[in-house]
Protein backbone atom coordinates (compact mmCIF):
# COMPACT_ATOMS: atom_id res chain seq x y z
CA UNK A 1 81.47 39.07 140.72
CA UNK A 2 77.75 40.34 140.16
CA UNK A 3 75.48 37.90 138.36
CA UNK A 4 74.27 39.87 136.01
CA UNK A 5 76.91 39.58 133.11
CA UNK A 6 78.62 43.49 132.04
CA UNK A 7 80.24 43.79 128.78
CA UNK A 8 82.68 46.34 130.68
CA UNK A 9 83.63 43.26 132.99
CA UNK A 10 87.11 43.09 131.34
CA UNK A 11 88.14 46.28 133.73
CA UNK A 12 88.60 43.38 136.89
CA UNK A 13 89.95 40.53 134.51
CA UNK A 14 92.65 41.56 131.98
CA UNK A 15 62.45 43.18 138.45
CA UNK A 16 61.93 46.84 138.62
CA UNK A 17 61.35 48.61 142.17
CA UNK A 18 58.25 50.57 141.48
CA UNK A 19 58.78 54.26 141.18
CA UNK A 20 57.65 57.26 143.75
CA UNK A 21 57.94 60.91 142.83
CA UNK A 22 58.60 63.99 144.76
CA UNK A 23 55.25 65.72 144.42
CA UNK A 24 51.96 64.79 141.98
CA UNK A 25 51.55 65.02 138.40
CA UNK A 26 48.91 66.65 138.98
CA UNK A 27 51.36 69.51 140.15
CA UNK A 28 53.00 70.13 137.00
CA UNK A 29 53.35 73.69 136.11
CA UNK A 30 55.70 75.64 133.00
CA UNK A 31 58.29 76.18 135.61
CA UNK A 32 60.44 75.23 138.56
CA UNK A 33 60.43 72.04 139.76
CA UNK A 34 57.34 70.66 138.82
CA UNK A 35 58.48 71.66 135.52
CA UNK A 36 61.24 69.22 136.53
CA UNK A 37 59.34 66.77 137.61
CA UNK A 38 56.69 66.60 134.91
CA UNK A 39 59.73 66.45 132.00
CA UNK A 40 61.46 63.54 133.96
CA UNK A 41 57.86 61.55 134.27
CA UNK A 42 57.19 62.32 130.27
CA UNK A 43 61.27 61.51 129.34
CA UNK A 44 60.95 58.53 131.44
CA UNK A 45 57.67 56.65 130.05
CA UNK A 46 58.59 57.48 126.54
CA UNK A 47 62.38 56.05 126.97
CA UNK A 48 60.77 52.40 128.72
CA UNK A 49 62.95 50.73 130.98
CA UNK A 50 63.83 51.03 134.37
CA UNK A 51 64.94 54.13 136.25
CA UNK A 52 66.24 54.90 139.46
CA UNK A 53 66.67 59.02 140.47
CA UNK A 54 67.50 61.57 142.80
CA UNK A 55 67.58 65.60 141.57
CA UNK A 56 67.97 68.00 144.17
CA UNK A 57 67.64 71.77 143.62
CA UNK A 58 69.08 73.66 146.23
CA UNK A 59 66.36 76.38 149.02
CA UNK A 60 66.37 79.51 149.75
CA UNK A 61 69.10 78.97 152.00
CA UNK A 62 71.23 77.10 149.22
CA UNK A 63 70.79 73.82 150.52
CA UNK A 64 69.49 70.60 148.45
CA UNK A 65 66.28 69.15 148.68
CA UNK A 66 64.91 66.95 146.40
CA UNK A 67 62.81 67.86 143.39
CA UNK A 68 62.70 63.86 142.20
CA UNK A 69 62.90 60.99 144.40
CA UNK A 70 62.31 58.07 141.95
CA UNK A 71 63.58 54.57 143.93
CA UNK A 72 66.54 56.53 145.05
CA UNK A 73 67.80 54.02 147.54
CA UNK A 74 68.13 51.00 144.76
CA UNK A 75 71.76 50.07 144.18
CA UNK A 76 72.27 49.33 141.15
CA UNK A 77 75.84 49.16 138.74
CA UNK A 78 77.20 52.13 138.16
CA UNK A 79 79.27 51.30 135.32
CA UNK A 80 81.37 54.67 134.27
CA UNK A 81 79.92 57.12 136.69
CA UNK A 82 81.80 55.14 139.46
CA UNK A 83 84.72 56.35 137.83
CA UNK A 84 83.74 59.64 140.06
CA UNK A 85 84.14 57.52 142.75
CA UNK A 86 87.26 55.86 141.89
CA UNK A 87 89.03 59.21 141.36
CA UNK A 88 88.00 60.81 144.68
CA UNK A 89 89.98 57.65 146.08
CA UNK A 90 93.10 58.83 144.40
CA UNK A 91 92.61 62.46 145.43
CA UNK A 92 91.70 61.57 148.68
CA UNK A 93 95.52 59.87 149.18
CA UNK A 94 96.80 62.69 147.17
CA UNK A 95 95.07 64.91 149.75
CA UNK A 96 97.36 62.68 152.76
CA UNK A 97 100.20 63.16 150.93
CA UNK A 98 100.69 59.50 149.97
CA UNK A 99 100.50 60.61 146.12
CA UNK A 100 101.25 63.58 143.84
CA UNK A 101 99.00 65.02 140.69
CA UNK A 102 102.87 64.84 138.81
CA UNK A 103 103.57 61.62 139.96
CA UNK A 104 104.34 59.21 137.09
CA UNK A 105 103.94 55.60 136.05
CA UNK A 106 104.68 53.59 132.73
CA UNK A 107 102.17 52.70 130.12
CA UNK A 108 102.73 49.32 129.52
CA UNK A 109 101.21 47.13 126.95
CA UNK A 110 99.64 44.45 128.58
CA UNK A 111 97.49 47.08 130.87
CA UNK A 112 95.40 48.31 127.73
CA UNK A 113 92.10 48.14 127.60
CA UNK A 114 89.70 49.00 124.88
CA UNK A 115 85.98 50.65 124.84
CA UNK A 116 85.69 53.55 125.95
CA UNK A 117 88.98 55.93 125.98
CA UNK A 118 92.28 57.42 124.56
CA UNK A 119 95.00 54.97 125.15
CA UNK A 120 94.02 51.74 123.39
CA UNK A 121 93.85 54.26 120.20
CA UNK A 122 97.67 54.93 120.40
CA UNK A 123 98.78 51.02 118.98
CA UNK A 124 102.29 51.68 120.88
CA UNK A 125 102.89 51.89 124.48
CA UNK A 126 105.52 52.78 127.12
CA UNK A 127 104.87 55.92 128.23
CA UNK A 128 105.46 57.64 131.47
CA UNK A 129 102.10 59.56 132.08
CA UNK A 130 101.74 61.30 135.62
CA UNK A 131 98.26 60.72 137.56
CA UNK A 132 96.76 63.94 136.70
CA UNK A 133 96.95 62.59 132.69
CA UNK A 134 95.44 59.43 133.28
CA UNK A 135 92.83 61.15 136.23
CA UNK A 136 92.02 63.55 133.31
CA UNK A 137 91.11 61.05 130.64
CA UNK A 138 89.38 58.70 132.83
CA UNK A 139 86.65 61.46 133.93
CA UNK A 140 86.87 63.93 130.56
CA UNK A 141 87.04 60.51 127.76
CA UNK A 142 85.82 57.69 130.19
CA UNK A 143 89.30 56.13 129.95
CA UNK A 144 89.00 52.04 130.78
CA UNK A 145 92.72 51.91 130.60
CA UNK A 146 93.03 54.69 133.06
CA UNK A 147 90.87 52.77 135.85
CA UNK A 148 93.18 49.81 135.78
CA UNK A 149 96.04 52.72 135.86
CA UNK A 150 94.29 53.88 139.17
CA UNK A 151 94.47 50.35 140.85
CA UNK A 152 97.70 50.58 140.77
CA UNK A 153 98.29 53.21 143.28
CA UNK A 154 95.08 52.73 144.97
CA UNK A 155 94.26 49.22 145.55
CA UNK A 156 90.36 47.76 145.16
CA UNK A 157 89.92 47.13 148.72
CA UNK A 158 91.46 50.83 149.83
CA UNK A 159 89.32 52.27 147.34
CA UNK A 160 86.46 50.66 149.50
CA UNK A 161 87.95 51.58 152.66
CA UNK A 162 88.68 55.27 151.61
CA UNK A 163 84.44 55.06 150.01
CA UNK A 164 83.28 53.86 153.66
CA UNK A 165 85.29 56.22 156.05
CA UNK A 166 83.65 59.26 153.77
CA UNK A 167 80.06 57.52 154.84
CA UNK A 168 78.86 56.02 151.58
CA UNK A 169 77.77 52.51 152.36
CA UNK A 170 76.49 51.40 148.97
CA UNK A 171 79.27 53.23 146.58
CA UNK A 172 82.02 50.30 146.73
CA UNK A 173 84.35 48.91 143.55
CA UNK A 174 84.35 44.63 143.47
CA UNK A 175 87.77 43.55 143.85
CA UNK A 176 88.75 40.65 141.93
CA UNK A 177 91.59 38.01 142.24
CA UNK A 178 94.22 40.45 141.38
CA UNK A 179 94.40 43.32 144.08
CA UNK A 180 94.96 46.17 141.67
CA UNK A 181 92.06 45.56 139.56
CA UNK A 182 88.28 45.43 139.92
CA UNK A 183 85.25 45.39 138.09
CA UNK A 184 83.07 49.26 138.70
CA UNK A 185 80.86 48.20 141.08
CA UNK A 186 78.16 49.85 142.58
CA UNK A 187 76.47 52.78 144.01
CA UNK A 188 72.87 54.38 144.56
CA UNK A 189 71.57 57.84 143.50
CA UNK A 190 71.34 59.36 146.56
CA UNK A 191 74.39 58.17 147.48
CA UNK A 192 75.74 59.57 144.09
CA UNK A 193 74.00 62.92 144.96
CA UNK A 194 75.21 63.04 148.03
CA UNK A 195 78.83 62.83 146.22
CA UNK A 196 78.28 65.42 143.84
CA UNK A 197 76.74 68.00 146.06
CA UNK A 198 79.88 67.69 148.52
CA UNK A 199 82.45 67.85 145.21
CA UNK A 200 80.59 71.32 144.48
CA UNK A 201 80.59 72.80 148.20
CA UNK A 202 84.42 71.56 148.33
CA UNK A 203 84.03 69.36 151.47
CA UNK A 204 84.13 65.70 149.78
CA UNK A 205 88.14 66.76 149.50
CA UNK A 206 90.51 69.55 150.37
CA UNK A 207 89.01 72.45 148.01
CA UNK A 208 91.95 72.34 145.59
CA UNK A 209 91.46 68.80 144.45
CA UNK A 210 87.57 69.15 144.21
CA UNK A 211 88.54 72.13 141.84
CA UNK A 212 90.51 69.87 140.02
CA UNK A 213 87.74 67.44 139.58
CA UNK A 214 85.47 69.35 138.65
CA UNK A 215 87.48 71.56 136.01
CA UNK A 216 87.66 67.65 134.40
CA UNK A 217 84.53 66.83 134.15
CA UNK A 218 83.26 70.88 133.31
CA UNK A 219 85.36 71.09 130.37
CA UNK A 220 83.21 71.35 127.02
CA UNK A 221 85.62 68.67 124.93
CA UNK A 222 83.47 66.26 127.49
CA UNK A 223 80.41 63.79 126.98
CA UNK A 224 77.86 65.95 125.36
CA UNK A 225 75.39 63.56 123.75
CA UNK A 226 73.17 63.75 126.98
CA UNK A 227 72.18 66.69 129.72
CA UNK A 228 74.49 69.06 127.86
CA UNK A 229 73.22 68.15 124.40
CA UNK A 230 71.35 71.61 123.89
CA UNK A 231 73.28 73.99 125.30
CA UNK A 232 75.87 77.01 124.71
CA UNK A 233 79.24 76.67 125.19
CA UNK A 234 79.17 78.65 128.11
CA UNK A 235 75.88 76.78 129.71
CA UNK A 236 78.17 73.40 129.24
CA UNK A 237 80.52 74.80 131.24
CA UNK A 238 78.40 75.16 134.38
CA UNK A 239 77.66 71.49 134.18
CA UNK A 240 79.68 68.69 135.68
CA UNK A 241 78.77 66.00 134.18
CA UNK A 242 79.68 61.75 133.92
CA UNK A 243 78.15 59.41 132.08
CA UNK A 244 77.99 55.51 132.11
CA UNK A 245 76.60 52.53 129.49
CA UNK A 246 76.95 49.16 129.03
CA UNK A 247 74.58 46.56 129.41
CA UNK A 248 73.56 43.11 131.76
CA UNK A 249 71.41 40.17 131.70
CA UNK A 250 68.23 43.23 132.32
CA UNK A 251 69.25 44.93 128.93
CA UNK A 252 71.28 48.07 128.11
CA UNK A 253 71.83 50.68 131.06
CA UNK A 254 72.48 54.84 129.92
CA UNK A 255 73.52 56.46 133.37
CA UNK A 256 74.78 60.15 133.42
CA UNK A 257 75.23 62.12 137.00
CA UNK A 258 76.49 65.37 137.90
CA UNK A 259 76.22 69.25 139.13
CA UNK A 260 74.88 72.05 137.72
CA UNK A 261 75.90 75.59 138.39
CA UNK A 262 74.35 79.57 138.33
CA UNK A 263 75.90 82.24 136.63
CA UNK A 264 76.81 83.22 139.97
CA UNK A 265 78.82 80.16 140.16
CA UNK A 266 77.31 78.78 142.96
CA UNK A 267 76.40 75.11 142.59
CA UNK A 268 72.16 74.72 142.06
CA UNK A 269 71.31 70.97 141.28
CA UNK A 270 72.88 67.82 141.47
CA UNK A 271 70.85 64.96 139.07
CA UNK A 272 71.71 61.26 139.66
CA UNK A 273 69.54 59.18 136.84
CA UNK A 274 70.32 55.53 136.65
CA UNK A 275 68.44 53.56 133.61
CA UNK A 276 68.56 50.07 133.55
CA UNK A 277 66.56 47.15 131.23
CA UNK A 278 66.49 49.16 128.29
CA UNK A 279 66.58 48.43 124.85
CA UNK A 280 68.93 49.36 121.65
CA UNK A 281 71.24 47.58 123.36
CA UNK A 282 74.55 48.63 120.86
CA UNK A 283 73.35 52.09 120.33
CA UNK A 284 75.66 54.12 122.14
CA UNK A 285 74.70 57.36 120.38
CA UNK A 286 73.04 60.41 121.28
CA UNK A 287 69.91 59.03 119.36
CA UNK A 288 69.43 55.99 122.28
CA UNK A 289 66.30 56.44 123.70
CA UNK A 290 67.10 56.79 127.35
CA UNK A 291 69.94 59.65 126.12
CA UNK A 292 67.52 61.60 124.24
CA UNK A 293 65.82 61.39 127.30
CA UNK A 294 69.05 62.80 129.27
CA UNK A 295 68.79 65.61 127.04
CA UNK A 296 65.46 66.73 127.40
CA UNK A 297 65.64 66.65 131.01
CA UNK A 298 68.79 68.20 131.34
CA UNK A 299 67.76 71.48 129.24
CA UNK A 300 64.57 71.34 131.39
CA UNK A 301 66.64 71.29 134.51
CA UNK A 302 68.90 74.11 133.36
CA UNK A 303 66.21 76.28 132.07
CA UNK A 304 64.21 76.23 135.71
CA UNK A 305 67.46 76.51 138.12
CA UNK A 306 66.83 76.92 141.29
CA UNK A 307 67.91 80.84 142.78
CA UNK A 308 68.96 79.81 145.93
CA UNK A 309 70.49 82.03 148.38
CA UNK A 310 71.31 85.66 147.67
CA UNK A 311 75.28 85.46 147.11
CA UNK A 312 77.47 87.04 149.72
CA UNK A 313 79.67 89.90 148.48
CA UNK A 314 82.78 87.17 148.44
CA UNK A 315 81.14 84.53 146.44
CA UNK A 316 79.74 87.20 144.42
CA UNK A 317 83.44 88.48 143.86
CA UNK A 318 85.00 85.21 143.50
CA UNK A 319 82.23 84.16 140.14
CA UNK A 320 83.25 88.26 139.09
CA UNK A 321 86.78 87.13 138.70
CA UNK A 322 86.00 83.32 137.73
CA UNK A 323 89.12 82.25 139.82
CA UNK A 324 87.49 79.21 140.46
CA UNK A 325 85.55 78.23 137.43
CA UNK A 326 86.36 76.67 134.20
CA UNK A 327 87.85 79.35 131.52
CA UNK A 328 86.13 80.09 128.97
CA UNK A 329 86.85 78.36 125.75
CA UNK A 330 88.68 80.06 122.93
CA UNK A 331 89.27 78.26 119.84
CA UNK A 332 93.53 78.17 119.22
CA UNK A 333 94.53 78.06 115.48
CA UNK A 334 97.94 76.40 115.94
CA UNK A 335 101.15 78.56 116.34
């Protein structure tokens, strides 16, 4: 168990690293990624506490390279954003044929947990729910029920095992007496980054189930207090996004993580921002400092997206007939 003491610790059982930028202040400029940089610096100081980074904007030849670097190596807990990592377990034995999406399991009582989530809100229980349902409202609602619904088709320790053969060394759950639960564990933004950016360029899992994860945590009826707070409908839905908060013995922690996309479709910027030792510790609103912060930076990101490479005439046709992205909402009026 870590020692530092996580409200969210219930999921298992029923100081600062300075700071070292990609580029100078000095540097700043109104766009691209010193405009970036220069919001994250300003977003940062004003918010107070400790942060821990990694952005990457993708070249001219549509790879990432880093546009912050901010102690991007620290692990740290990554409360609800390792729910990304918990559900590329299950897709990764869904991917070996071990599991099904319509596979389903009961709902039983004495699983439920409370916080953050869908299920606890029902007050009666005994459903049969298939994975993709409980998948879908662990990453879209930040289900806590639905992580202890994952342990029980993939275990804490082959969670780990399944996070180490895919080369994270860092990103690992902490299994607890019981083998099918564990507490959320921890991970590191680069290795987060590195996560993300292989969940957008479909190699962290057969294509199909990275396009399932990602239509999950695309969909606009997701967490929008943060990165996606000022934005269209339609720029939402380029951005892949998970957030985490709870708080330890350092003081409240507001993580988010994800991918942003181009028109074009093609993924442009992954952002892994981990902030730790904060204050407001019971605000989890969109007016907590470090989330206002989230939202700042994630406009400024949006606004100064990297081109990348010219788009071939297939990726240019597959954005043309959105096959592969998130459809655009429509409001339904019953009926």
């Amino acid at each position: 168990m870590s020692m530092l003491f996580s409200r969210r610790s219930a999921l298992g059982l029923g100081a600062a690293t300075a700071a070292a930028l990609v580029g100078s202040p000095a540097a700043a400029s109104s766009s691209g990624p010193a405009c970036i940089r220069s919001a994250y610096q300003r977003e940062k100081k004003k918010a107070g506490g400790t942060w821990h980074t990694h952005i990457a904007g993708v070249d001219g030849t549509g790879a990432p390279v880093p546009i912050v670097e901010d102690d991007a190596d620290h692990v740290t807990q990554g409360y609800s954003v390792q729910k990304l990592a918990v559900a590329t377990a299950v897709m990764d034995k869904i991917d070996r044929g071990e599991l099904t999406l319509g596979q389903k399991l009961d709902l039983p009582a004495d699983i439920i947990l409370g916080g953050s989530g869908i299920y606890f809100l029902h007050t009666v229980w005994g459903d049969e729910i298939t994975i993709a349902n409980f998948l879908t409202a662990m990453l879209l609602v930040s289900d806590n029920t639905a992580v202890r619904m994952c342990g029980r088709v993939v275990p804490a320790a082959e969670i780990n095992e399944i996070l180490a053969a895919k080369g994270f060394v860092h990103t690992r759950v902490e299994p607890v007496a019981n083998p099918n639960r564990f507490f959320l564990g921890t991970t590191t933004p680069r290795e987060m980054h590195d996560l993300l950016w292989r969940l957008a360029t479909k190699t962290l899992l057969s294509p199909a189930s990275c396009t399932f994860l990602l239509s999950i945590t695309r969909w606009i009826n997701g967490y929008m207090d943060g990165v996606r707070r000022v934005m269209s409908s339609e720029e939402r839905s380029r951005v892949a996004t998970k957030y985490g908060a709870d708080f330890n013995t350092l003081g409240a922690s507001r993580h988010e993580a994800g991918i942003m996309f181009g028109p074009d479709g093609q993924p442009k910027l992954t952002y892994a921002m981990f902030a730790e030792a904060l204050g407001d510790l019971d605000n989890y609103g969109s007016t907590h400092p470090a989330v206002q912060a989230h939202a700042v930076i994630g406009r400024t990101m949006l606004d100064n997206l990297p081109a990348g490479a010219p788009a071939t005439a297939a990726a240019a046709a597959a954005a043309a007939s959105r096959a592969d992205q998130p459809k655009l909402f429509t409001p339904v009026n019953g009926g």
